[in-house]
PDB file of N, CA and C in Angstrom:
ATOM      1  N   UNK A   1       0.848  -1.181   0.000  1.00  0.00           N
ATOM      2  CA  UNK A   1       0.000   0.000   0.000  1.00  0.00           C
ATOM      3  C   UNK A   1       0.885   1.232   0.000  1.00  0.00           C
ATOM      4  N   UNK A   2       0.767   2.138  -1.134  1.00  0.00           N
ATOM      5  CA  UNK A   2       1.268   3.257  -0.684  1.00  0.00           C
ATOM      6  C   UNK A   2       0.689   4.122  -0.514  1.00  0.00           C
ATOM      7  N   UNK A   3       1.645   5.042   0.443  1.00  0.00           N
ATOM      8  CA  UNK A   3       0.823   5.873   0.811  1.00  0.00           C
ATOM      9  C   UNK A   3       1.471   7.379   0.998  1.00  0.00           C
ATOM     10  N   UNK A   4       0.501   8.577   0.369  1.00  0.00           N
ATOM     11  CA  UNK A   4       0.342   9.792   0.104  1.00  0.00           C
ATOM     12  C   UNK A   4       1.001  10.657   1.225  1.00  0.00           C
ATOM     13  N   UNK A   5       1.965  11.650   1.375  1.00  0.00           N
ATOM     14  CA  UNK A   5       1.946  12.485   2.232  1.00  0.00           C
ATOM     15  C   UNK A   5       1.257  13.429   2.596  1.00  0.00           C
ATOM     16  N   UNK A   6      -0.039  13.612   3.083  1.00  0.00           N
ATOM     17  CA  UNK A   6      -0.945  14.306   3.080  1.00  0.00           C
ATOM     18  C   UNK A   6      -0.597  15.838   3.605  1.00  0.00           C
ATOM     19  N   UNK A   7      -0.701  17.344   2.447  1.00  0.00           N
ATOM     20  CA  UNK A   7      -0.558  17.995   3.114  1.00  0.00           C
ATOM     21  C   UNK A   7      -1.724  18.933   4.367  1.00  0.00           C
ATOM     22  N   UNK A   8      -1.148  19.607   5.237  1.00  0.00           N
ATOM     23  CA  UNK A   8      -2.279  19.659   5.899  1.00  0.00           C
ATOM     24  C   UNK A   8      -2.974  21.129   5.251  1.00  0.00           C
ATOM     25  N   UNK A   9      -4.115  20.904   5.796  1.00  0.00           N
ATOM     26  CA  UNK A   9      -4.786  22.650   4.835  1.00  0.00           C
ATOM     27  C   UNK A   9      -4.423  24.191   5.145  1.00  0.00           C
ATOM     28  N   UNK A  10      -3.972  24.876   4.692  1.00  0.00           N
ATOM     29  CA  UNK A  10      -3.885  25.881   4.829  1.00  0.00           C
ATOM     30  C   UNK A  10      -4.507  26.321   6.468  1.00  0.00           C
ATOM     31  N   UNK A  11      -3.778  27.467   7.119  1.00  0.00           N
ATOM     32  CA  UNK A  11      -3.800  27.784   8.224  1.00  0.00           C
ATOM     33  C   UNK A  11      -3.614  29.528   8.190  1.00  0.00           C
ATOM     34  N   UNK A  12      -4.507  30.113   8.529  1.00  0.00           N
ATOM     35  CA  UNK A  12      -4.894  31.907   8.238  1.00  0.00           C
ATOM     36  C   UNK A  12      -4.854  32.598  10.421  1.00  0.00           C
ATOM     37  N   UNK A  13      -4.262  33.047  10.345  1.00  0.00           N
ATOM     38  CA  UNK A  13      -4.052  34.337  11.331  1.00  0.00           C
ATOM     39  C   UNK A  13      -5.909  34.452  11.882  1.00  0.00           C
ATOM     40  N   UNK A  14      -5.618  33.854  12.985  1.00  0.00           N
ATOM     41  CA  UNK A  14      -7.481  33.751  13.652  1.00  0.00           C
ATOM     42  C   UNK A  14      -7.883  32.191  13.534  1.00  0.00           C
ATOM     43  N   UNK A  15      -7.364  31.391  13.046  1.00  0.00           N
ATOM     44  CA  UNK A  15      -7.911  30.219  13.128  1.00  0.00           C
ATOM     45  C   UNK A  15      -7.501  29.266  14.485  1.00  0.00           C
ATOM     46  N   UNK A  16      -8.682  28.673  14.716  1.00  0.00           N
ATOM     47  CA  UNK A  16      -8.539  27.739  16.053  1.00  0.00           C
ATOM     48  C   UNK A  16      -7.890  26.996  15.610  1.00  0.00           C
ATOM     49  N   UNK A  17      -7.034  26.203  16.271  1.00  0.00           N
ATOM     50  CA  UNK A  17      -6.047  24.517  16.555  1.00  0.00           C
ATOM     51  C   UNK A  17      -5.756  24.436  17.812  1.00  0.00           C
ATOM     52  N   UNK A  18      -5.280  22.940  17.712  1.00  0.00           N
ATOM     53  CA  UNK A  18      -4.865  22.491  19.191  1.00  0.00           C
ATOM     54  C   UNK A  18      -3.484  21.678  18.434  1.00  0.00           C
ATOM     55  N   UNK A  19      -3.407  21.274  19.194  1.00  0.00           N
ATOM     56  CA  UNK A  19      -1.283  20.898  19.495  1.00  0.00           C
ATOM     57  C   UNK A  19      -1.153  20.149  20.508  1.00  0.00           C
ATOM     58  N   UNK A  20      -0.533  19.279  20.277  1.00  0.00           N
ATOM     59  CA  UNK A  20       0.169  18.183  21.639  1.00  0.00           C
ATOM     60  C   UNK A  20       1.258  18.735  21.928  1.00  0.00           C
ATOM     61  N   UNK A  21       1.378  19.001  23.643  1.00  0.00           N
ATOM     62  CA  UNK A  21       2.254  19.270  24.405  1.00  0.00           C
ATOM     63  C   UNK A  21       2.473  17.662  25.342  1.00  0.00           C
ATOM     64  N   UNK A  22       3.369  18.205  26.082  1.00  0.00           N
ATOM     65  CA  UNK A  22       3.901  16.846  26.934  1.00  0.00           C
ATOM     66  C   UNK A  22       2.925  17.033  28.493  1.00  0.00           C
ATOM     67  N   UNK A  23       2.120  17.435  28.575  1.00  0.00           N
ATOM     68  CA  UNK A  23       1.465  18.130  29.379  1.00  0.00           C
ATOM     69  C   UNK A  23      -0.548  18.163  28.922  1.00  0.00           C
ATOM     70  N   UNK A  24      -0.420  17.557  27.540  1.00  0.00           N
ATOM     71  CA  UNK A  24      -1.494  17.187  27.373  1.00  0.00           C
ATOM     72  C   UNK A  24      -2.154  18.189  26.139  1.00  0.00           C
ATOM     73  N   UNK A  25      -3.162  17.906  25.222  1.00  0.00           N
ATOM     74  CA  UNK A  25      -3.395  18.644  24.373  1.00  0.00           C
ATOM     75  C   UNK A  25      -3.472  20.414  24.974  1.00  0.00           C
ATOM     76  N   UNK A  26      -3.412  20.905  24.024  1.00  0.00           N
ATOM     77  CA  UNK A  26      -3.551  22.284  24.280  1.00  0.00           C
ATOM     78  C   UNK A  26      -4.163  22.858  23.019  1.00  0.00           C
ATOM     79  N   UNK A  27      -5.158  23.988  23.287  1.00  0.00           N
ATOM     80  CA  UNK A  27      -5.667  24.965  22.152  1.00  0.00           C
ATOM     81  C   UNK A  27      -5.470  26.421  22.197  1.00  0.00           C
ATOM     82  N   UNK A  28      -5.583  27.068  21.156  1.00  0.00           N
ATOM     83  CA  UNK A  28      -4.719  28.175  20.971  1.00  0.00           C
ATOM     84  C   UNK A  28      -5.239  28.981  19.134  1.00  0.00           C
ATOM     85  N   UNK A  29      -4.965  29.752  19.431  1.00  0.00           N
ATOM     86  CA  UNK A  29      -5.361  31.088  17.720  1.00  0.00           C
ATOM     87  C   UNK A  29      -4.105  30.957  17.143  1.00  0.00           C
ATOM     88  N   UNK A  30      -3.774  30.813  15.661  1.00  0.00           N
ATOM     89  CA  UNK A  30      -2.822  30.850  14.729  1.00  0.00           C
ATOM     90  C   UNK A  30      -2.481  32.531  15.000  1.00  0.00           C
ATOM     91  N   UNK A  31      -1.323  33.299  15.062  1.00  0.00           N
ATOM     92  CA  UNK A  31      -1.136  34.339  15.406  1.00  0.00           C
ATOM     93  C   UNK A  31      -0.832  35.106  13.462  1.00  0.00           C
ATOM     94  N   UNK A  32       0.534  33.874  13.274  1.00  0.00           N
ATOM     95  CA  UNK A  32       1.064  34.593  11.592  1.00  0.00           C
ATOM     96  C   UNK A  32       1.363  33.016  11.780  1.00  0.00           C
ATOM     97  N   UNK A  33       1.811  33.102  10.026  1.00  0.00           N
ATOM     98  CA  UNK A  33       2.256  32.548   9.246  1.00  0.00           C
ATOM     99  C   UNK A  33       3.992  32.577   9.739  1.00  0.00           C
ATOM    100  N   UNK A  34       5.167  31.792   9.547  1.00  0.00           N
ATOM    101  CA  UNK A  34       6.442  31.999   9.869  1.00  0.00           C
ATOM    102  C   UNK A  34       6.880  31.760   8.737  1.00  0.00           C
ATOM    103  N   UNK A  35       7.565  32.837   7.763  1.00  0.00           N
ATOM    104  CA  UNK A  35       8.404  32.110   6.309  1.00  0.00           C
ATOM    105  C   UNK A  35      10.070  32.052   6.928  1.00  0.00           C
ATOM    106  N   UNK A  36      10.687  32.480   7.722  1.00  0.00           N
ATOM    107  CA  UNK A  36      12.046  33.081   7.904  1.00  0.00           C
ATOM    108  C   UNK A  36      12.393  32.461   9.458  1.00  0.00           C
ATOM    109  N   UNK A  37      13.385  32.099   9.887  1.00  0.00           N
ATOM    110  CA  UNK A  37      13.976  31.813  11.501  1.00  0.00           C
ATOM    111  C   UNK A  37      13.265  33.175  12.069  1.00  0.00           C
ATOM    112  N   UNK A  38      12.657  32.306  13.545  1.00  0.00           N
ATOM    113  CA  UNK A  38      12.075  33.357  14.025  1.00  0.00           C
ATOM    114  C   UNK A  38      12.512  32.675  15.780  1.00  0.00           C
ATOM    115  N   UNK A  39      11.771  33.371  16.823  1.00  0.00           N
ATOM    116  CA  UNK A  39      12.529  32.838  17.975  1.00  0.00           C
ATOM    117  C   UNK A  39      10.899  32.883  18.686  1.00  0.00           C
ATOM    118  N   UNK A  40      10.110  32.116  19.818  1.00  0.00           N
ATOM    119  CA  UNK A  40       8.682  31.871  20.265  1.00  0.00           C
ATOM    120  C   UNK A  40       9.145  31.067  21.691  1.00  0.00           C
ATOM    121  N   UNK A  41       9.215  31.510  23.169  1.00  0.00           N
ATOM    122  CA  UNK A  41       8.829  30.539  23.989  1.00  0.00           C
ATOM    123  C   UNK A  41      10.586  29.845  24.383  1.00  0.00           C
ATOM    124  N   UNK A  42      11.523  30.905  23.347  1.00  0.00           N
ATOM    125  CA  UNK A  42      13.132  30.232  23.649  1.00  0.00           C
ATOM    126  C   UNK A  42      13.406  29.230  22.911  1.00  0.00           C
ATOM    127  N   UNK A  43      12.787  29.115  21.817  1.00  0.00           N
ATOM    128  CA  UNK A  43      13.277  28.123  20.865  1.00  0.00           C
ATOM    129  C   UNK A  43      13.076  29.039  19.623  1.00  0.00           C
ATOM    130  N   UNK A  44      13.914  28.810  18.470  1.00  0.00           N
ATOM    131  CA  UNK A  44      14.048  29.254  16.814  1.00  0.00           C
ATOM    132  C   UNK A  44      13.878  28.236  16.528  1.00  0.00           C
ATOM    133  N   UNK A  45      12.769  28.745  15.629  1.00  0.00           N
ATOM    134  CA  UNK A  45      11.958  28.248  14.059  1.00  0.00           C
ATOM    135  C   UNK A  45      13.090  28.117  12.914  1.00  0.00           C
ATOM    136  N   UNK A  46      13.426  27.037  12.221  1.00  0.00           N
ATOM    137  CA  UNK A  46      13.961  27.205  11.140  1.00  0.00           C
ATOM    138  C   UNK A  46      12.983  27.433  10.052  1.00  0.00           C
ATOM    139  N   UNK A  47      11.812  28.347   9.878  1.00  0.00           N
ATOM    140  CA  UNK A  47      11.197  28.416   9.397  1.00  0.00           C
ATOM    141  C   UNK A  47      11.676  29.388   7.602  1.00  0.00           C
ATOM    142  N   UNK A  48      10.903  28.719   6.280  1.00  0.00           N
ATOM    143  CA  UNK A  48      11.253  29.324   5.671  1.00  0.00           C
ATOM    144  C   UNK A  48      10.431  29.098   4.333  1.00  0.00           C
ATOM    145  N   UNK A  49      10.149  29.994   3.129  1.00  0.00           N
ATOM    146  CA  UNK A  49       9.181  29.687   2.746  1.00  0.00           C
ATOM    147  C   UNK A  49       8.736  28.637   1.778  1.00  0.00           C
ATOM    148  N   UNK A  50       9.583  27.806   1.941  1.00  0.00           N
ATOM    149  CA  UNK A  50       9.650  26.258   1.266  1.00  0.00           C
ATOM    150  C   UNK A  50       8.841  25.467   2.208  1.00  0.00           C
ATOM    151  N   UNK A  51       9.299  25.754   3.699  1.00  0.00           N
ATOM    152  CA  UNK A  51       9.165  24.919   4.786  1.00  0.00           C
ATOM    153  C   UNK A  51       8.270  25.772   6.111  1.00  0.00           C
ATOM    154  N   UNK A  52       6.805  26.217   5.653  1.00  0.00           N
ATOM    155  CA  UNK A  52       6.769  27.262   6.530  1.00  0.00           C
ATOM    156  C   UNK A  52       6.003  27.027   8.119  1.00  0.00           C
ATOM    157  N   UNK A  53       6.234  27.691   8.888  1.00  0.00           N
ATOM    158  CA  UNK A  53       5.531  27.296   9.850  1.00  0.00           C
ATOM    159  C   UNK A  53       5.045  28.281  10.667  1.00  0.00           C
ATOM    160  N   UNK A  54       3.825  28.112  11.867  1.00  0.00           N
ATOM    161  CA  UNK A  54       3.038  29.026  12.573  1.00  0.00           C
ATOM    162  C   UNK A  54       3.032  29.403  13.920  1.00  0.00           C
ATOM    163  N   UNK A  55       3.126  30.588  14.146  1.00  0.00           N
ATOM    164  CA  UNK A  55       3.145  31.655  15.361  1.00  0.00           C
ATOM    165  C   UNK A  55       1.570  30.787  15.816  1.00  0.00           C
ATOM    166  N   UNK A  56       1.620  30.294  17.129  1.00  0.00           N
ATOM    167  CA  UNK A  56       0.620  30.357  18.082  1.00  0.00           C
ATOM    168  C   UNK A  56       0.427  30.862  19.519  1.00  0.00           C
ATOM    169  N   UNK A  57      -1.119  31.461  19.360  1.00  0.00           N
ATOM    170  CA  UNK A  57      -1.015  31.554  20.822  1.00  0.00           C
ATOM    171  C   UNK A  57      -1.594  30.639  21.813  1.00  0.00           C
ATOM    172  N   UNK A  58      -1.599  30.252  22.837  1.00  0.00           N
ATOM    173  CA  UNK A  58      -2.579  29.434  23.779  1.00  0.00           C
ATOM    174  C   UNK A  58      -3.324  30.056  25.006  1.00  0.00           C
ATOM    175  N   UNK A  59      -4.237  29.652  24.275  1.00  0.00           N
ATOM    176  CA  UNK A  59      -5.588  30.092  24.866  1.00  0.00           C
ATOM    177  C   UNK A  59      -5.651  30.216  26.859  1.00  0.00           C
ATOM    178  N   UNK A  60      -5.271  29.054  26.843  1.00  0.00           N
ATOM    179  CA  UNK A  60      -4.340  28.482  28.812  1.00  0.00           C
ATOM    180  C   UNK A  60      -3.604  29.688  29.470  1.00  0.00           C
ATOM    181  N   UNK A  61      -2.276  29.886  28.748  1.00  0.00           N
ATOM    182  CA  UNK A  61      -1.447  30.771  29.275  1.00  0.00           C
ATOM    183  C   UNK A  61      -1.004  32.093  28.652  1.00  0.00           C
ATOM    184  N   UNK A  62      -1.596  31.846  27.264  1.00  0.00           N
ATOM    185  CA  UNK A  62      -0.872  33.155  26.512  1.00  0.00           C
ATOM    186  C   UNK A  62      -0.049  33.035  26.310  1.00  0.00           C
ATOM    187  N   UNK A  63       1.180  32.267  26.070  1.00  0.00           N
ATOM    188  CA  UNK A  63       2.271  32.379  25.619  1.00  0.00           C
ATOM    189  C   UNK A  63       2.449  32.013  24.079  1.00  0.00           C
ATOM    190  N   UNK A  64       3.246  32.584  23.396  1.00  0.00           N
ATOM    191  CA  UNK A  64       3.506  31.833  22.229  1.00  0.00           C
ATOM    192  C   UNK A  64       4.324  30.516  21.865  1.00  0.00           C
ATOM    193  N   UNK A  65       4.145  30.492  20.959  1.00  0.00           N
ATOM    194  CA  UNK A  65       5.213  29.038  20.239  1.00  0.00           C
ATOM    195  C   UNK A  65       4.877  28.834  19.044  1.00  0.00           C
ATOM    196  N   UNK A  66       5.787  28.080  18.319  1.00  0.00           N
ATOM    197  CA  UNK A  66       6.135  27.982  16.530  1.00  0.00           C
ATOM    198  C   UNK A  66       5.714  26.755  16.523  1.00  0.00           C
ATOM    199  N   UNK A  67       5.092  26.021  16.002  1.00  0.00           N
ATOM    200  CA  UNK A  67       5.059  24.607  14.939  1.00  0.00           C
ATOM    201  C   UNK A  67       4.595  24.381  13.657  1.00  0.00           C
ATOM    202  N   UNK A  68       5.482  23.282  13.296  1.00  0.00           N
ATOM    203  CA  UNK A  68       4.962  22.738  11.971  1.00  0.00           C
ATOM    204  C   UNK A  68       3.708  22.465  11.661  1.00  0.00           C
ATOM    205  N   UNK A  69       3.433  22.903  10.620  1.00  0.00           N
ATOM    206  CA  UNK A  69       1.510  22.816  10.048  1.00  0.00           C
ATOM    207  C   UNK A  69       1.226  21.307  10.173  1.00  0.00           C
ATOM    208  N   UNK A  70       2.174  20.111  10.530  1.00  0.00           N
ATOM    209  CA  UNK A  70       1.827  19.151  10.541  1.00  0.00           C
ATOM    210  C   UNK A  70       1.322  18.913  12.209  1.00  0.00           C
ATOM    211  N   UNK A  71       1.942  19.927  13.009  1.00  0.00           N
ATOM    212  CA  UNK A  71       1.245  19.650  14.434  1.00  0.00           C
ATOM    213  C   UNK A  71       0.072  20.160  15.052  1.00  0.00           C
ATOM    214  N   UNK A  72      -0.234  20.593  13.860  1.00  0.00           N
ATOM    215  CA  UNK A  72      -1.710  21.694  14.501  1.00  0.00           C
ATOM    216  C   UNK A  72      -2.736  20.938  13.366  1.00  0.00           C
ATOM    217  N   UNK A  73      -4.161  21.313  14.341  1.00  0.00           N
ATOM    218  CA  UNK A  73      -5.099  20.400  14.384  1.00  0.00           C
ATOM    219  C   UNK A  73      -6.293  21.418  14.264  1.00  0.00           C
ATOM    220  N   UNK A  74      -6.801  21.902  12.845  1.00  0.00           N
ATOM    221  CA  UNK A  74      -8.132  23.016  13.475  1.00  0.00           C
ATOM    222  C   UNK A  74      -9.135  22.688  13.733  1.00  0.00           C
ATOM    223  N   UNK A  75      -9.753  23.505  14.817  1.00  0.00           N
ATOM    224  CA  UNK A  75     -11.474  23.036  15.795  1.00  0.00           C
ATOM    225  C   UNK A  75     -12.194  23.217  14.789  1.00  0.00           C
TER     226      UNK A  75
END
């Protein structure tokens, strides 16, 4: 069987997702889009616009953080 790398759908500035933390799901608003290294929470994004990834906020604490469009999940 093979099988497809599915990409995930597009993700716009205001949209709900949630994200696995080690601490248990979490939900949160897409803030931006990331095309370029950016820094969220003490970690840099190698983000870039081949490979891009998203500014979130969480809803819990307010803090931000970067992940790959493959880790976010929209409500």
């Amino acid at each position: 069987m093979n099988r497809k790398k599915q990409t995930p759908p597009p993700l716009h500035a205001g949209d709900k997702v949630s994200w696995q933390t080690p601490q248990g799901r979490t939900a949160g608003t897409v803030v931006k889009r990331v095309t370029r290294p950016a820094q969220a929470g003490g970690h840099t994004a190698q983000a870039s616009s081949e490979d891009p990834q998203y500014e979130v906020r969480s809803e819990k604490s307010g803090k931000t953080a970067i992940h790959r469009p493959q880790a976010l999940h929209k409500r």
